[in-house]
N, C-alpha and C. Protein backbone atom coordinates (compact mmCIF):
# COMPACT_ATOMS: atom_id res chain seq x y z
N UNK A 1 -13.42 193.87 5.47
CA UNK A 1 -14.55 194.31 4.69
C UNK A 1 -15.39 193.12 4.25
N UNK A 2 -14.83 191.98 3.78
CA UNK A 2 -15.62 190.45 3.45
C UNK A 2 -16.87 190.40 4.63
N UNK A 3 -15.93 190.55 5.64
CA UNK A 3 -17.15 190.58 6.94
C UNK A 3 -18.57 191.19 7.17
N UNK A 4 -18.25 192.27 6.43
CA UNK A 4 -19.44 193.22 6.90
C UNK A 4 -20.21 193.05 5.64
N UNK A 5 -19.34 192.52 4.00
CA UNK A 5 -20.50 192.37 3.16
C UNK A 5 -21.52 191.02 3.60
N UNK A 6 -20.39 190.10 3.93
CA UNK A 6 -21.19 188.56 4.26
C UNK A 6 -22.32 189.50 5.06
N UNK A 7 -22.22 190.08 6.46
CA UNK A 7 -23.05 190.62 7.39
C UNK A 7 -24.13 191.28 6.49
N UNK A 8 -24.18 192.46 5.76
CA UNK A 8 -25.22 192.99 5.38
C UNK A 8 -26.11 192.17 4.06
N UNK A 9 -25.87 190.79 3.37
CA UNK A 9 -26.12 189.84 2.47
C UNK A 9 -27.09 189.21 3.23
N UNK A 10 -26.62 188.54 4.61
CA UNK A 10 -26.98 187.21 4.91
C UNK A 10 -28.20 188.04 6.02
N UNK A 11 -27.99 188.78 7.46
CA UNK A 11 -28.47 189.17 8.13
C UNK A 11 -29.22 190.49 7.68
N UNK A 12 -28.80 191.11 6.89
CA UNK A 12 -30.06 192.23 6.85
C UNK A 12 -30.91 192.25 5.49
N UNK A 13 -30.65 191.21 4.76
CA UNK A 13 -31.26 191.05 3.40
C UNK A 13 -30.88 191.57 2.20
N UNK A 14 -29.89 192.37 2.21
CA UNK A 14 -29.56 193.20 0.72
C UNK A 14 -29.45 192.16 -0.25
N UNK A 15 -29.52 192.80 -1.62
CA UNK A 15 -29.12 192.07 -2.54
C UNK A 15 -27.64 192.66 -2.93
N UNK A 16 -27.00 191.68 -3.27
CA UNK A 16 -25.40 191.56 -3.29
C UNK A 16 -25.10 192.91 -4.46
N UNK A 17 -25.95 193.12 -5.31
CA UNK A 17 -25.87 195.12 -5.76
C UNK A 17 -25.73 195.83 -5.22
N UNK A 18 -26.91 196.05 -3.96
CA UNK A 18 -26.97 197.07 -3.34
C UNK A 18 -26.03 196.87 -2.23
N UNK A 19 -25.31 196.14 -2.14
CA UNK A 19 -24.36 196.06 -1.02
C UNK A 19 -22.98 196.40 -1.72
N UNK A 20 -22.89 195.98 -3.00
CA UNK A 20 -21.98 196.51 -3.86
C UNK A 20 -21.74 197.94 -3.55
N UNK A 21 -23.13 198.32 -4.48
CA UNK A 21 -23.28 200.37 -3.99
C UNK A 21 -22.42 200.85 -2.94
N UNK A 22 -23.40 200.11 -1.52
CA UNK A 22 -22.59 200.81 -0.42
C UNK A 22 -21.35 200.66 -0.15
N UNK A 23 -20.52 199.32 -0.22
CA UNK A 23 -19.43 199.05 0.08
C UNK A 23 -18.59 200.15 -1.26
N UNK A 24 -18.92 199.84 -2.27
CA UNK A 24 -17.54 200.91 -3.18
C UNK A 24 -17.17 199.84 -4.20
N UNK A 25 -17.43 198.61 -3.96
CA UNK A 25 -16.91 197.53 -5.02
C UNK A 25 -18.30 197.42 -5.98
N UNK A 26 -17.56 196.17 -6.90
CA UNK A 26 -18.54 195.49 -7.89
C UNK A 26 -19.09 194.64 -7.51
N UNK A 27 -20.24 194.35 -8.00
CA UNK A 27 -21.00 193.21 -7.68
C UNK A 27 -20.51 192.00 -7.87
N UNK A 28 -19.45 191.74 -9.03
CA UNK A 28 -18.92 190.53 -9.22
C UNK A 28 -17.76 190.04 -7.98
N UNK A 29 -17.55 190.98 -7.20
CA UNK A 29 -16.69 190.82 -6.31
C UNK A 29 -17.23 190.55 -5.00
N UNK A 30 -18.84 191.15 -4.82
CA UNK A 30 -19.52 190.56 -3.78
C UNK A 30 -19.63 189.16 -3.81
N UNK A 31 -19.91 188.41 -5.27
CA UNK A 31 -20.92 187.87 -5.40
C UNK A 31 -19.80 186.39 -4.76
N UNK A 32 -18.13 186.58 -5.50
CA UNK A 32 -16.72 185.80 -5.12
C UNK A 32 -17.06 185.73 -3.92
N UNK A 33 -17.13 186.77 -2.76
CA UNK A 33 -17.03 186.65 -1.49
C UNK A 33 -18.16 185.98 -0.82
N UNK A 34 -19.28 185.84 -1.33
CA UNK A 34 -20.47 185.23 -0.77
C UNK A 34 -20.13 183.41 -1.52
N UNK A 35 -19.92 183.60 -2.38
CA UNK A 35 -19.87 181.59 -2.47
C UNK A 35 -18.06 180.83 -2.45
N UNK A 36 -17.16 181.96 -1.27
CA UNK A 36 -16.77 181.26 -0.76
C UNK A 36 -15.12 181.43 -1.47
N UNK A 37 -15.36 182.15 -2.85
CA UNK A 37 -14.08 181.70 -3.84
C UNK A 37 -12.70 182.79 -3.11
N UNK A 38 -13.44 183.92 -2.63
CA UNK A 38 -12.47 184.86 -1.73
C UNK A 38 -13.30 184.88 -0.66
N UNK A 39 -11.55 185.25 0.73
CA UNK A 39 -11.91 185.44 1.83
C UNK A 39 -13.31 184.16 2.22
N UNK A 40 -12.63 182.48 2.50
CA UNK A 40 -13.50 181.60 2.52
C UNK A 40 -14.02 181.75 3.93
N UNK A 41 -12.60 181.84 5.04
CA UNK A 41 -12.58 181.52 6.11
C UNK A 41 -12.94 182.61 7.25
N UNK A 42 -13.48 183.81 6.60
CA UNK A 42 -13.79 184.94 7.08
C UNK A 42 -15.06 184.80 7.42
N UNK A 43 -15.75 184.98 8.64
CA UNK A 43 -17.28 185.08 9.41
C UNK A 43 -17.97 186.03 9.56
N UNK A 44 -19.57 186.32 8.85
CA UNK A 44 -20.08 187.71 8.62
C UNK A 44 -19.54 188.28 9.93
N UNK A 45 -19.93 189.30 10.21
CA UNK A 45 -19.36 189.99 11.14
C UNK A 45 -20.99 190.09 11.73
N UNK A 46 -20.51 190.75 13.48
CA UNK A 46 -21.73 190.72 13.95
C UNK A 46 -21.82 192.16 14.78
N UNK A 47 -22.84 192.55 14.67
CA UNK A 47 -23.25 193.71 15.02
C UNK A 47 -23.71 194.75 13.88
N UNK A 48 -23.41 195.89 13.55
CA UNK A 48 -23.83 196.64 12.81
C UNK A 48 -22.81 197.17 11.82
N UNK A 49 -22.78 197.87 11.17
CA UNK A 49 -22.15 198.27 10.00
C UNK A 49 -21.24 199.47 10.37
N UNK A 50 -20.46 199.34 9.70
CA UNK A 50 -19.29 200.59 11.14
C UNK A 50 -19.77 201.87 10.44
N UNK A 51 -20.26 202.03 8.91
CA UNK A 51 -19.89 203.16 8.46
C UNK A 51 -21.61 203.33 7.78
């Protein structure tokens, strides 16, 4: 799941809220996974969004 938030953050522009929304988590938990503190070594994912 780190994957597809990095993916919809970096490549389709969301802001780390609205990616919150869709994914089901908090924003404070996007925000860990985008600067690295969880899931460091994990690579957006590529292609589209499964769900």
């Amino acid at each position: 799941m780190a994957a597809h938030i990095k993916f919809l953050v970096q490549s389709q522009g969301l802001y780390q809220h609205q990616v919150a929304a869709l994914v089901g988590v908090n924003q404070g938990r996007v925000s860990e996974i985008m600067r690295g503190y969880r899931y460091p070594d994990v690579q957006a994912a590529q292609g589209s969004f499964p769900f």
